[in-house]
C-alpha atoms as a PDB file:
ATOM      1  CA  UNK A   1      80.149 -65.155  23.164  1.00  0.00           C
ATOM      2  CA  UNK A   2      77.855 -67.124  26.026  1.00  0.00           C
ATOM      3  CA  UNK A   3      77.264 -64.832  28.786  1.00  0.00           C
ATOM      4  CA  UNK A   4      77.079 -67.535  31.917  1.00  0.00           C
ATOM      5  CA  UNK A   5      75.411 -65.028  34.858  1.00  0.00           C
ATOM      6  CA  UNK A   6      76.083 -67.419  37.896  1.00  0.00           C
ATOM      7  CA  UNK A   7      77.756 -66.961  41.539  1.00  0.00           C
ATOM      8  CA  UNK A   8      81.075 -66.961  43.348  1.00  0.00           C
ATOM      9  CA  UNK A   9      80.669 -70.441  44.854  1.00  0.00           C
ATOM     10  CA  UNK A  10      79.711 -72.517  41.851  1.00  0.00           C
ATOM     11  CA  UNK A  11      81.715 -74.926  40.669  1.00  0.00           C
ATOM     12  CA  UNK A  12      81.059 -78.871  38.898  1.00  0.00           C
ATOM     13  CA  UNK A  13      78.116 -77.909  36.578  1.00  0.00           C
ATOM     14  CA  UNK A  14      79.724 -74.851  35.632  1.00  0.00           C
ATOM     15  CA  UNK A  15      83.004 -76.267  34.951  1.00  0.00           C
ATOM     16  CA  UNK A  16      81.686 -78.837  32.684  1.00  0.00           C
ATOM     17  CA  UNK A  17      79.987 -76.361  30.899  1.00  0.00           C
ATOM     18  CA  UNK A  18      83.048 -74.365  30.409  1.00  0.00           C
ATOM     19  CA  UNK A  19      85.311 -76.982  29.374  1.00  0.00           C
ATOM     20  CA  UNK A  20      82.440 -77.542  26.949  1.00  0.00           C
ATOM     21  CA  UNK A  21      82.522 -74.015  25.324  1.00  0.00           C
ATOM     22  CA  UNK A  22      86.010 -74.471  25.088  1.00  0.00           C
ATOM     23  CA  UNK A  23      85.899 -77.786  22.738  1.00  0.00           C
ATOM     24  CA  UNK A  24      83.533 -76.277  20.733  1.00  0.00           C
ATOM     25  CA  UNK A  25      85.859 -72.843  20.156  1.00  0.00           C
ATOM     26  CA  UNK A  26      82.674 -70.699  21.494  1.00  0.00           C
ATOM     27  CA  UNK A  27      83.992 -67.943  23.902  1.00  0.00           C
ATOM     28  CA  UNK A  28      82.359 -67.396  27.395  1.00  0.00           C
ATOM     29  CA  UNK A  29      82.232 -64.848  30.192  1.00  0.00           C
ATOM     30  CA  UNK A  30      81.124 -65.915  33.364  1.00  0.00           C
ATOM     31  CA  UNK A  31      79.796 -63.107  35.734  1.00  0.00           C
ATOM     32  CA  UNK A  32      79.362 -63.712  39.219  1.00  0.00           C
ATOM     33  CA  UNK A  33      75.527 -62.539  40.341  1.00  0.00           C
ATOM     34  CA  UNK A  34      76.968 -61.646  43.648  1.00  0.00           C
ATOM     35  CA  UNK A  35      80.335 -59.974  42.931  1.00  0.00           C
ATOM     36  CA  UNK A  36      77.679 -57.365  40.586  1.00  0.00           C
ATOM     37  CA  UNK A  37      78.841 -54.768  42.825  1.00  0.00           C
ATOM     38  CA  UNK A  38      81.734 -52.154  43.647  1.00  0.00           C
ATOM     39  CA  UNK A  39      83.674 -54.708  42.938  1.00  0.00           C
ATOM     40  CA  UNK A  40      83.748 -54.000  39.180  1.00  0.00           C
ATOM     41  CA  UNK A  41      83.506 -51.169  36.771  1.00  0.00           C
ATOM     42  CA  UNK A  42      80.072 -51.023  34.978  1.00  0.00           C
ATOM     43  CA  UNK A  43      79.122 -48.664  33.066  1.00  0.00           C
ATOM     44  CA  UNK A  44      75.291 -48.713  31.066  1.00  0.00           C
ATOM     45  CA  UNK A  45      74.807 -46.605  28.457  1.00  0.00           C
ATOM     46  CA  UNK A  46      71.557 -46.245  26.368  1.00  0.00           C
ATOM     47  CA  UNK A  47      72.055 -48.981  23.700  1.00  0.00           C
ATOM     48  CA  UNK A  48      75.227 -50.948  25.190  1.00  0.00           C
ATOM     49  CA  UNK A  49      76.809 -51.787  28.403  1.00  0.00           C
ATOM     50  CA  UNK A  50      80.326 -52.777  29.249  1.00  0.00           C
ATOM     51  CA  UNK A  51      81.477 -54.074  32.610  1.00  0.00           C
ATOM     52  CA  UNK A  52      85.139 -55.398  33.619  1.00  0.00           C
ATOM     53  CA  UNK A  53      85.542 -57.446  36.565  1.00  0.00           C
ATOM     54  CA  UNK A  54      87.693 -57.763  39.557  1.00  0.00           C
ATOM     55  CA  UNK A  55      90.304 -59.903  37.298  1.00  0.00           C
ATOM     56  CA  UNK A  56      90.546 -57.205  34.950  1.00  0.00           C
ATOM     57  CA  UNK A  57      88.432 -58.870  32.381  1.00  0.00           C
ATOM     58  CA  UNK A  58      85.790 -56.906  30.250  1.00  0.00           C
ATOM     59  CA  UNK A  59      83.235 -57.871  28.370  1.00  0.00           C
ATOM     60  CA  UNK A  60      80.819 -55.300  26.402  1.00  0.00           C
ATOM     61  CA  UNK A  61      76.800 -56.162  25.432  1.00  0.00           C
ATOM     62  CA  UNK A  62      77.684 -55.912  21.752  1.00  0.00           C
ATOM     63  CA  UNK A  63      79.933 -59.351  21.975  1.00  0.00           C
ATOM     64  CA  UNK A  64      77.084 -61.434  23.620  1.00  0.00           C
ATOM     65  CA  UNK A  65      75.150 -63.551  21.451  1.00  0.00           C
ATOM     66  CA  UNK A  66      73.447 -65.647  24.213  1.00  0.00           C
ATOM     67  CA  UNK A  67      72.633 -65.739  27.839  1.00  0.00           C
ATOM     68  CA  UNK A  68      72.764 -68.960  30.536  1.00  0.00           C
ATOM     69  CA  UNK A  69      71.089 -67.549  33.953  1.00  0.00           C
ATOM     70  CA  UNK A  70      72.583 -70.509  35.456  1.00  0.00           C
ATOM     71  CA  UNK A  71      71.999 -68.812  39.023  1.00  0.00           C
ATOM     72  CA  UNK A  72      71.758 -65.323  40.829  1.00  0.00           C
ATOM     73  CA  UNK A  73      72.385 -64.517  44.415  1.00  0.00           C
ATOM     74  CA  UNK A  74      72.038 -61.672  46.526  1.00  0.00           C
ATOM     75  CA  UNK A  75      74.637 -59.296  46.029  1.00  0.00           C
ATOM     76  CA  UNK A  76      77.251 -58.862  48.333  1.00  0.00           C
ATOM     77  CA  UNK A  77      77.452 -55.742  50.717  1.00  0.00           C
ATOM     78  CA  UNK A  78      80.810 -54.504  52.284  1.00  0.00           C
ATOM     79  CA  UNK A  79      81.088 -54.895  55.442  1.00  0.00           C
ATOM     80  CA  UNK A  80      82.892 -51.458  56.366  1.00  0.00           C
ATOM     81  CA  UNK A  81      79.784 -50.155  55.045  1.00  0.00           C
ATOM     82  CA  UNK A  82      78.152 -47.572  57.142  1.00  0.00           C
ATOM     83  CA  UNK A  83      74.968 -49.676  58.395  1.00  0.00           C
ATOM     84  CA  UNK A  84      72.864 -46.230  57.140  1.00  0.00           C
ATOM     85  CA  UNK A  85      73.721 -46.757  53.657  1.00  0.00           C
ATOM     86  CA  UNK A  86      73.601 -50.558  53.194  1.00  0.00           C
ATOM     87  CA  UNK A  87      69.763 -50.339  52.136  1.00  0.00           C
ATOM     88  CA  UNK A  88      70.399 -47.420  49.307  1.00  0.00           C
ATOM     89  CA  UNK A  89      73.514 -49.872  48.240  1.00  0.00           C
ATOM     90  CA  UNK A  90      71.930 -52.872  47.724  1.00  0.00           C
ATOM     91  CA  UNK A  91      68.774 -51.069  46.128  1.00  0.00           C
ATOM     92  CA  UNK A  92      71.195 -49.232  43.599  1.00  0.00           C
ATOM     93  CA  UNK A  93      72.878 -52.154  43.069  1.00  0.00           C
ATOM     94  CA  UNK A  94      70.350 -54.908  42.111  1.00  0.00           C
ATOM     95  CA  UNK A  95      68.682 -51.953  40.076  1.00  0.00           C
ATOM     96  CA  UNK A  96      71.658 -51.992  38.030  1.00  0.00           C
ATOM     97  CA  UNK A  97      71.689 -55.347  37.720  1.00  0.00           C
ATOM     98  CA  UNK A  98      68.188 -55.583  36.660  1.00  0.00           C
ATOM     99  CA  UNK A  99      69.035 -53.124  33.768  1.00  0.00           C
ATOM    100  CA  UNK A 100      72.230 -55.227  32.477  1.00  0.00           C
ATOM    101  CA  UNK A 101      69.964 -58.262  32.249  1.00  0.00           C
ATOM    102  CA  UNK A 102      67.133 -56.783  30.805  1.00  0.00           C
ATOM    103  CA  UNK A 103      69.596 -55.311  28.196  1.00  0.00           C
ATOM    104  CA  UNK A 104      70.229 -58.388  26.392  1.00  0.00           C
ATOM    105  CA  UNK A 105      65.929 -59.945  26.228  1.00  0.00           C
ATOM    106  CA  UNK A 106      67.018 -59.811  22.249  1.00  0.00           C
ATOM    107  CA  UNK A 107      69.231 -62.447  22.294  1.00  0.00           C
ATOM    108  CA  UNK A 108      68.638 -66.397  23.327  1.00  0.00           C
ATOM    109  CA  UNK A 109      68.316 -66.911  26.918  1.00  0.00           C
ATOM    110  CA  UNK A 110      68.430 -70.025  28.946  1.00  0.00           C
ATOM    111  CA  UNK A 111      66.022 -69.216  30.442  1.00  0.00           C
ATOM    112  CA  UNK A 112      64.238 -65.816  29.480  1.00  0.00           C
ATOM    113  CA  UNK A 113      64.923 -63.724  32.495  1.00  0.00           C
ATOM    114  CA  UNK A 114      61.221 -62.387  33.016  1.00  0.00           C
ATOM    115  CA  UNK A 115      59.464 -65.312  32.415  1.00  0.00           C
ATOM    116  CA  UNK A 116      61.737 -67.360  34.514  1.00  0.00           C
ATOM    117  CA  UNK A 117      61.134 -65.235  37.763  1.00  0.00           C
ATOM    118  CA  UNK A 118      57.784 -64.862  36.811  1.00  0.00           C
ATOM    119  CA  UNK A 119      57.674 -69.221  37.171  1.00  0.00           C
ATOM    120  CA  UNK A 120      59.325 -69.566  39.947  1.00  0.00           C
ATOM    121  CA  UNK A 121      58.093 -66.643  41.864  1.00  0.00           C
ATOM    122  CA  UNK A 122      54.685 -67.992  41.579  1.00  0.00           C
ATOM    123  CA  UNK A 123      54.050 -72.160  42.766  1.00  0.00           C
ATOM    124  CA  UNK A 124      50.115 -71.717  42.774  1.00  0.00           C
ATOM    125  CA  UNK A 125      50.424 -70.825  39.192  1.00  0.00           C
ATOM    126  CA  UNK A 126      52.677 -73.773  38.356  1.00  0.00           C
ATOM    127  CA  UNK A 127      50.460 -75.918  40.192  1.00  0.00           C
ATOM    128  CA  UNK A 128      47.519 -74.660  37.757  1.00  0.00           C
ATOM    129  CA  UNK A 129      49.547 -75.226  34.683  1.00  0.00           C
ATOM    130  CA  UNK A 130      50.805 -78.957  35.489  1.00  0.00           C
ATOM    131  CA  UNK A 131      47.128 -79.590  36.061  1.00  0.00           C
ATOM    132  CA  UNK A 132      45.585 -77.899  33.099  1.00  0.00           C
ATOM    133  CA  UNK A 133      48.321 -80.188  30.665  1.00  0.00           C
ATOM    134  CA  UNK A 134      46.892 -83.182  32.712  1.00  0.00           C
ATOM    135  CA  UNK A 135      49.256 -83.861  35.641  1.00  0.00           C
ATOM    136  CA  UNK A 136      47.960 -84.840  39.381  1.00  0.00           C
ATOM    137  CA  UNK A 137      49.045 -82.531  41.581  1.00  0.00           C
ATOM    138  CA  UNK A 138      48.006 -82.513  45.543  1.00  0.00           C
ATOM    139  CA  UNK A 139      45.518 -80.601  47.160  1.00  0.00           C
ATOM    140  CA  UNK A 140      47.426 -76.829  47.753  1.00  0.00           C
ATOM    141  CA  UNK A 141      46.731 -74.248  50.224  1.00  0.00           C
ATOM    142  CA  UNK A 142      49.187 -71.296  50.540  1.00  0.00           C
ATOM    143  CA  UNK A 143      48.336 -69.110  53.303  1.00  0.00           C
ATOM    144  CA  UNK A 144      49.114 -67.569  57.218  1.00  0.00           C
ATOM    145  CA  UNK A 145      45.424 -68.113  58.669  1.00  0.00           C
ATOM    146  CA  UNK A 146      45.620 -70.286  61.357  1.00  0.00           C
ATOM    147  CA  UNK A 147      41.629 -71.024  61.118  1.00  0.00           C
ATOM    148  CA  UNK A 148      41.435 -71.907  57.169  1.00  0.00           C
ATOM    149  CA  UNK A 149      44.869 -74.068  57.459  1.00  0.00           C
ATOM    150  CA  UNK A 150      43.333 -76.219  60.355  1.00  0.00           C
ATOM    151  CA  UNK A 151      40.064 -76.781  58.068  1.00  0.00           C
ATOM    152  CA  UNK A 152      42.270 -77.206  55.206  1.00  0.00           C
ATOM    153  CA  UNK A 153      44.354 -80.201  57.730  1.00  0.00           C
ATOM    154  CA  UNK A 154      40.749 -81.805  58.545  1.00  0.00           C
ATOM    155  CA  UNK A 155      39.265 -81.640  55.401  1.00  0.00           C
ATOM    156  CA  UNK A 156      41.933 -82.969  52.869  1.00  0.00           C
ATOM    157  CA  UNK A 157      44.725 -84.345  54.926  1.00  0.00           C
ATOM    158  CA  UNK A 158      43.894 -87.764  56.719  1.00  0.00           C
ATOM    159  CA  UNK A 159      45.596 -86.558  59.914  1.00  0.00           C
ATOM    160  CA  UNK A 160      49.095 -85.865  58.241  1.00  0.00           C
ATOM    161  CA  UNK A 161      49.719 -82.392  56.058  1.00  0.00           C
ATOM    162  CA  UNK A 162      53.306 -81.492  54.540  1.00  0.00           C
ATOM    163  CA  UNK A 163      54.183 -77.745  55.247  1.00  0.00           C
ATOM    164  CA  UNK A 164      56.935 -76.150  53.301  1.00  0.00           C
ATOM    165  CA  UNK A 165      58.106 -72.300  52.585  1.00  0.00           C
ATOM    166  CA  UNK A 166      57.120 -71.168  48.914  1.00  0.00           C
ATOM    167  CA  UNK A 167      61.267 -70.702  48.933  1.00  0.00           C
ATOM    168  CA  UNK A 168      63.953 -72.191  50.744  1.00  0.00           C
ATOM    169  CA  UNK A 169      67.036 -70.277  52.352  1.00  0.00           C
ATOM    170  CA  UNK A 170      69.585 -72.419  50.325  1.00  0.00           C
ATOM    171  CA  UNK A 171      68.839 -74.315  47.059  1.00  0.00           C
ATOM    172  CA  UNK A 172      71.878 -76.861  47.487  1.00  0.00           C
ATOM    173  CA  UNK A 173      70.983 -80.517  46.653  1.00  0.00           C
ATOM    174  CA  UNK A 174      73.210 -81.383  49.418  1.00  0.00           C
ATOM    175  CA  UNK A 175      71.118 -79.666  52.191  1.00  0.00           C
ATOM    176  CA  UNK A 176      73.345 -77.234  53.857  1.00  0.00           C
ATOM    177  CA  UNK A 177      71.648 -74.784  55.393  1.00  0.00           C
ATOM    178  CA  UNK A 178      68.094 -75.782  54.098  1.00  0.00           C
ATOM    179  CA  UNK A 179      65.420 -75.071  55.764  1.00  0.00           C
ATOM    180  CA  UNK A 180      63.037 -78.476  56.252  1.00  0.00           C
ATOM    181  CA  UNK A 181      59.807 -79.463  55.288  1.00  0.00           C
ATOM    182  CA  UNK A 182      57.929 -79.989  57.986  1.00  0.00           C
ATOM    183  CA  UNK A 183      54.980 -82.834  58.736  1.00  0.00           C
ATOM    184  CA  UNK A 184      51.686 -81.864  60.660  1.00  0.00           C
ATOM    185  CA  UNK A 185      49.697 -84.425  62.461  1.00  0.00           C
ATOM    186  CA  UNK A 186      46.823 -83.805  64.707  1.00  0.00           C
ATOM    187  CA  UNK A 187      49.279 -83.163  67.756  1.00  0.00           C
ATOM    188  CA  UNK A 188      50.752 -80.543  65.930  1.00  0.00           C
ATOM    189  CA  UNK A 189      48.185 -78.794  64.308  1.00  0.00           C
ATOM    190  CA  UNK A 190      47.235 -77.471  67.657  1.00  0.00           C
ATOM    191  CA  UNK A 191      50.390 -75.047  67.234  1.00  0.00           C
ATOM    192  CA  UNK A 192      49.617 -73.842  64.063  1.00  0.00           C
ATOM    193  CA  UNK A 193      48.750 -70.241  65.579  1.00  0.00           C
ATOM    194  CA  UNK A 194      51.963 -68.788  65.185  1.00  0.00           C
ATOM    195  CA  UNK A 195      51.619 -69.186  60.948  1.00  0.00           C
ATOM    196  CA  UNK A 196      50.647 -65.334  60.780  1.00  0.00           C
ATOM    197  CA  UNK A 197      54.352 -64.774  60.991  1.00  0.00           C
ATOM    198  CA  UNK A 198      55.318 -67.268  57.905  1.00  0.00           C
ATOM    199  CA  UNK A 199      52.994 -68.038  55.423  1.00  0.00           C
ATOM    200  CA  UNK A 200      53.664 -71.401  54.092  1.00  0.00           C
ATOM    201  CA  UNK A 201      52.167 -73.827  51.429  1.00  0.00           C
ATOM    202  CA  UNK A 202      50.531 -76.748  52.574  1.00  0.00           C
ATOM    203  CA  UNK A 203      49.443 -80.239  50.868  1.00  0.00           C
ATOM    204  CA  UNK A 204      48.106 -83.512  52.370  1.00  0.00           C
ATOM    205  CA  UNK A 205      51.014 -85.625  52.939  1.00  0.00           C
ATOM    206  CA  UNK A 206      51.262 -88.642  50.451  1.00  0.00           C
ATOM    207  CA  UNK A 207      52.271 -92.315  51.020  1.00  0.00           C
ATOM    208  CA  UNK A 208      54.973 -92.528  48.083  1.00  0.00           C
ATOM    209  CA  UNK A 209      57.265 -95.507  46.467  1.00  0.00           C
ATOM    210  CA  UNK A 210      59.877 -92.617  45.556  1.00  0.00           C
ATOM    211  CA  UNK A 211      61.027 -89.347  44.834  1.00  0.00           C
ATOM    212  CA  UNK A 212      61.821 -88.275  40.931  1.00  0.00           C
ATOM    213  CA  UNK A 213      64.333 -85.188  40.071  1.00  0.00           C
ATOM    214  CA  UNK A 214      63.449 -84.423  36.418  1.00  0.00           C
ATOM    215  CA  UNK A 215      65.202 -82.293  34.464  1.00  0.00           C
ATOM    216  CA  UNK A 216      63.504 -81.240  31.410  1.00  0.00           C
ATOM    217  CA  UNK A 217      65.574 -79.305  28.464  1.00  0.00           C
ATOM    218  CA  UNK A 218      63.790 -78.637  25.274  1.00  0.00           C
ATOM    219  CA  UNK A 219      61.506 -81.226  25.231  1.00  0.00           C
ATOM    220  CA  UNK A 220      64.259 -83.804  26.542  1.00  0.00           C
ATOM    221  CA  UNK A 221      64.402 -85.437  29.670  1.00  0.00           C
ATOM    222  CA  UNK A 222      66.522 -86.561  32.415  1.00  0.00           C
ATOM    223  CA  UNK A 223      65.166 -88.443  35.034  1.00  0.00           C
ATOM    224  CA  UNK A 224      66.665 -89.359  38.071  1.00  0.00           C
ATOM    225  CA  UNK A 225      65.152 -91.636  41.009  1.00  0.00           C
ATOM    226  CA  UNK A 226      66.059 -91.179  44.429  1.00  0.00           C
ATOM    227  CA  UNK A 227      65.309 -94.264  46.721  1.00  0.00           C
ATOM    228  CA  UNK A 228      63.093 -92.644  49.310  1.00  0.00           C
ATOM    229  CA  UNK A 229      59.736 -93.383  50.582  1.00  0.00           C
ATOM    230  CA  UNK A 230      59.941 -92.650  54.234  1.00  0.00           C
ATOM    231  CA  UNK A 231      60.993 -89.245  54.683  1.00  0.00           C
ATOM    232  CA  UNK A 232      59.384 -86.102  53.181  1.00  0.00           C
ATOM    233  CA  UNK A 233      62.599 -84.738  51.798  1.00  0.00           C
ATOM    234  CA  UNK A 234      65.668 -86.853  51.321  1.00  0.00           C
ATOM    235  CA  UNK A 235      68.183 -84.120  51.460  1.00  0.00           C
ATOM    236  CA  UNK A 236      67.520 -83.147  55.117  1.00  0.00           C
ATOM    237  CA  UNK A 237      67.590 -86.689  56.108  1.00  0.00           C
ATOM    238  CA  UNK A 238      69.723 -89.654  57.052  1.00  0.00           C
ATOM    239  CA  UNK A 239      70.275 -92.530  55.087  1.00  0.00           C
ATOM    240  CA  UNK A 240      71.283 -94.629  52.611  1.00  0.00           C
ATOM    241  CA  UNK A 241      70.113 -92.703  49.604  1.00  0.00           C
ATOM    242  CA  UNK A 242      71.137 -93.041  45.694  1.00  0.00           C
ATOM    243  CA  UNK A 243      70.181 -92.299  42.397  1.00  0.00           C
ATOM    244  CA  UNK A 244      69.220 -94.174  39.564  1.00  0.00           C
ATOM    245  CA  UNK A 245      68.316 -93.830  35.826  1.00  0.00           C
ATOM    246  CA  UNK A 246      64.362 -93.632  35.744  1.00  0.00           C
ATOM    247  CA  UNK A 247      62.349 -93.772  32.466  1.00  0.00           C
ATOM    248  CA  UNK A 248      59.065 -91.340  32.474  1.00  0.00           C
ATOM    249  CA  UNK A 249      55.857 -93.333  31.225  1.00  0.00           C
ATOM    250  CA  UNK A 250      55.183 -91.330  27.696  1.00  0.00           C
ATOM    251  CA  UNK A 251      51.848 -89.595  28.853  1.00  0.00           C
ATOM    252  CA  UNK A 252      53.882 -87.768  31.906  1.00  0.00           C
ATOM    253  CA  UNK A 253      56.258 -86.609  29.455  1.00  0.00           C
ATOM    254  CA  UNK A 254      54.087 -84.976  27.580  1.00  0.00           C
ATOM    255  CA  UNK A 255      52.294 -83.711  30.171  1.00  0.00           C
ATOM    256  CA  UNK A 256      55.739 -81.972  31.174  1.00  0.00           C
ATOM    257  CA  UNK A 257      56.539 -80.955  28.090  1.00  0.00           C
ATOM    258  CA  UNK A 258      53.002 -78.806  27.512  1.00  0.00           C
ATOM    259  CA  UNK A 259      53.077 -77.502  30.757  1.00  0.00           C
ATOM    260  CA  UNK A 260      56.753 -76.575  30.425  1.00  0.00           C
ATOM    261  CA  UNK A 261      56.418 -74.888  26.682  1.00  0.00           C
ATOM    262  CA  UNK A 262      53.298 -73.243  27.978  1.00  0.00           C
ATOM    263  CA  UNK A 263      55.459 -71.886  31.227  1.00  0.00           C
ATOM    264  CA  UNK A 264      58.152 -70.512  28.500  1.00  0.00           C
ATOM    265  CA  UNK A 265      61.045 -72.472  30.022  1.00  0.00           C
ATOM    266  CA  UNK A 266      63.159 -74.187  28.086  1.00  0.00           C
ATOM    267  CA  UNK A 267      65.135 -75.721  31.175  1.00  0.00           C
ATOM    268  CA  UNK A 268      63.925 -76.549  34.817  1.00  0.00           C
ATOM    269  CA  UNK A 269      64.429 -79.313  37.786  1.00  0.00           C
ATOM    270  CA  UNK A 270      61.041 -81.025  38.588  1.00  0.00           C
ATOM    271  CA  UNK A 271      60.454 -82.892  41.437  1.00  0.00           C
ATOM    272  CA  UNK A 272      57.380 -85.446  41.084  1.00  0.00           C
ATOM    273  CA  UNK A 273      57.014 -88.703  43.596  1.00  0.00           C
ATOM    274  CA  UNK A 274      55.557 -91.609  42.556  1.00  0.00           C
ATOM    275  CA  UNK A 275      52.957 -92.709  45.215  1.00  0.00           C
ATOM    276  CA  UNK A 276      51.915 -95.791  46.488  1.00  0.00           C
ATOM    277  CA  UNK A 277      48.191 -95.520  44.784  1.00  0.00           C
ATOM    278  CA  UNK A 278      50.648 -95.175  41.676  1.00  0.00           C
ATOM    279  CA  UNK A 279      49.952 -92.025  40.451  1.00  0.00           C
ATOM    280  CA  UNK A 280      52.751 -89.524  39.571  1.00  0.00           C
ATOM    281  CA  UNK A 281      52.391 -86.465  41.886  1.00  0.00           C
ATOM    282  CA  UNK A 282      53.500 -82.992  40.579  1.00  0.00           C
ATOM    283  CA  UNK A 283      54.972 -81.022  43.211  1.00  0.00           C
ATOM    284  CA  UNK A 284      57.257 -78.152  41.634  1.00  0.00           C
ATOM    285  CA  UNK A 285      59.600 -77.243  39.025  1.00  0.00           C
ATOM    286  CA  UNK A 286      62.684 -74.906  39.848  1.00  0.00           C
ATOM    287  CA  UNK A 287      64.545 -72.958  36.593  1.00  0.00           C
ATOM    288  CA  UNK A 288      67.305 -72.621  38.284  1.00  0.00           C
ATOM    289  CA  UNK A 289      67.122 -75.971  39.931  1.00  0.00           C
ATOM    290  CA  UNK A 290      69.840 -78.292  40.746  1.00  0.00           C
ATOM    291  CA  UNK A 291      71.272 -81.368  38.758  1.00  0.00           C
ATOM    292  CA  UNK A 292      74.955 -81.698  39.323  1.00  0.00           C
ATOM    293  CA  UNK A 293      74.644 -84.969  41.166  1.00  0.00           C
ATOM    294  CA  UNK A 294      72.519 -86.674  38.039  1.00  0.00           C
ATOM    295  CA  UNK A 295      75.497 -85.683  35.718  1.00  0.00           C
ATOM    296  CA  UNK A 296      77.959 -86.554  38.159  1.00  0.00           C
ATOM    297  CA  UNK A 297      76.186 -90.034  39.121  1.00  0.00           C
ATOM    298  CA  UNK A 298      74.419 -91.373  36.107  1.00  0.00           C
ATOM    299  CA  UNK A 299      76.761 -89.726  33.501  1.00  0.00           C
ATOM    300  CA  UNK A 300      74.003 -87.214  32.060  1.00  0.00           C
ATOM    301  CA  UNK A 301      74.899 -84.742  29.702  1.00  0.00           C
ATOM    302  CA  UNK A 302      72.845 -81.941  30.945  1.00  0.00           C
ATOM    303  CA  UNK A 303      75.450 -79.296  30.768  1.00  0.00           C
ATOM    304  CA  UNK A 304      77.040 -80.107  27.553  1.00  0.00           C
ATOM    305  CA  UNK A 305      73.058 -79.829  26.229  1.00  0.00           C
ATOM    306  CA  UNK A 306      72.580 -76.671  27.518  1.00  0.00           C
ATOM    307  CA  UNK A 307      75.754 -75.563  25.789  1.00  0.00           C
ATOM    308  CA  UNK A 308      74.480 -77.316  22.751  1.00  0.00           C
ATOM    309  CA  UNK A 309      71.144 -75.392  22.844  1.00  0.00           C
ATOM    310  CA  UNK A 310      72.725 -71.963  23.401  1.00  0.00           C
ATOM    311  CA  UNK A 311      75.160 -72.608  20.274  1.00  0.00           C
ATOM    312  CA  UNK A 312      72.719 -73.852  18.281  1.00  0.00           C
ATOM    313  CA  UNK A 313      69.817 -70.719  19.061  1.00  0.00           C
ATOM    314  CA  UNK A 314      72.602 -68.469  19.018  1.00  0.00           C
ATOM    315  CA  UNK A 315      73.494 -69.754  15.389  1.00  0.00           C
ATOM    316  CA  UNK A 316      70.101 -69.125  14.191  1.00  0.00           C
ATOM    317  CA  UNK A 317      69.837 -65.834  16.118  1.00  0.00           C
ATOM    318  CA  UNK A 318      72.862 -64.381  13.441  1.00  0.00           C
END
């Protein structure tokens, strides 16, 4: 059995997936990250853990054979809740949680639950890796000090800096409630004062042809081009934006691929842009990033790989 740890509110990817399994005979469980509360009965015991949901379905540690952290959320709180207690709740709560997935490290993850959060907790660091396996990546400052940020804008910026949260408040491709990257010029930087209460990152900003989405699954790629060069993120923006199949030069590739096998990921959505001087500019790469709209508009397989991968590690795992 694939263990699919997700949230209430996904749907496309996750139904492909599914429908996947199914073809293949391979049975699933998909538990909702969110719902991981007193919602269902879970009970952890020292070698094995069994939980059954709110539909009345169970599933116990000893049947999983693989794991697909496709996404987790914060859980849910009650609302009739006594305000006094939500804290202890929610600590309780994602401390449980934390011990079911922790459970299951000796069997195939996609991708390994430590390492992952370790990766995408941590954008300096990823910034250092795509460089050490030869990528260009901008000029990076992370920080809440006024003083060094303005040096930072006059000594590496050319009068325009991008300024984005190491997070976002939603990771949907479509935008809702995302929280935008903001541009700096020198009429702006004069308000920079109030950074102390929001630390952000902070690169120069660069002049670019386009925008890549690259998602990268054991050492294969699918690349996706999005037809901006105007705005500094697409998905907060207005226009007349598509996608279309984009083939990496060979030396990015395997720039990706070492920095990605180094990371320990086996999956993850990169975003690169191409920029007018025509170098290819790392910027990030997300685990748990989104790429429902390159299946769904250039036909890519990506789910029925991942299903693929699990099945075949899980195989070799017997």
């Amino acid at each position: 059995m694939i263990l699919c740890i997700t949230h209430s509110r996904d749907f496309y990817n996750i139904d492909i997936f599914f429908e996947y399994l199914k073809g293949k005979n391979t049975p699933y469980f998909r538990l909702n990250s969110d719902q991981l509360n007193h919602s269902q009965k879970i009970s952890i015991g020292q070698n094995s853990f069994e939980i059954t949901d709110d539909s009345g379905n169970t599933v116990k540690s000893e049947d999983i054979k693989a794991v697909w952290h496709r996404k987790s959320w914060q859980i849910n709180i009650p609302e009739e809740l006594d305000e006094a207690y939500k804290n202890i709740f929610l600590k309780e709560y994602s401390t449980l949680r934390y011990n079911l997935f922790t459970a299951l490290e000796h069997v195939p993850w996609i991708n390994p639950f430590e390492i992952e959060n370790k990766i995408d907790g941590n954008k300096m660091l990823q910034l250092n890796l795509a460089e050490k396996n030869g990528l260009t990546v901008p000029e990076t400052l992370f920080s809440n000090d006024a003083d060094a940020i303005t040096a930072f804008f006059h000594s590496h910026c050319n009068g325009k800096m991008v300024a984005k949260l190491h997070g976002v408040i939603s990771k949907s491709m479509g935008g809702e409630n995302f929280l935008s990257t903001q541009i700096i010029d020198k009429d702006s930087i004069e308000g920079i004062a109030d950074i102390e209460y929001c630390p952000m990152i902070f690169q120069p900003y660069i002049d670019k042809e386009y925008e890549l989405r690259i998602v990268y699954l054991d050492g294969e790629f699918f690349t996706g081009k999005i037809n901006n060069s105007e705005n500094a993120d697409w998905r907060i923006a207005h226009g007349n934006y598509f996608w279309s199949e984009y083939h990496l030069p060979e030396k990015i590739q395997e720039g990706l691929t070492a920095m990605m096998k180094e990371m320990g990921l086996y999956i993850g959505a990169i975003d690169m842009i191409r920029g007018k001087d025509g170098k290819y500019y790392f910027l990030e790469v997300n685990p748990q990033g989104e790429w429902g709209m390159l299946q769904k508009d250039l036909n890519f397989p990506i789910a029925q790989r991942i299903a693929d991968n699990l099945i075949k590690r899980m195989k070799t795992n017997e």
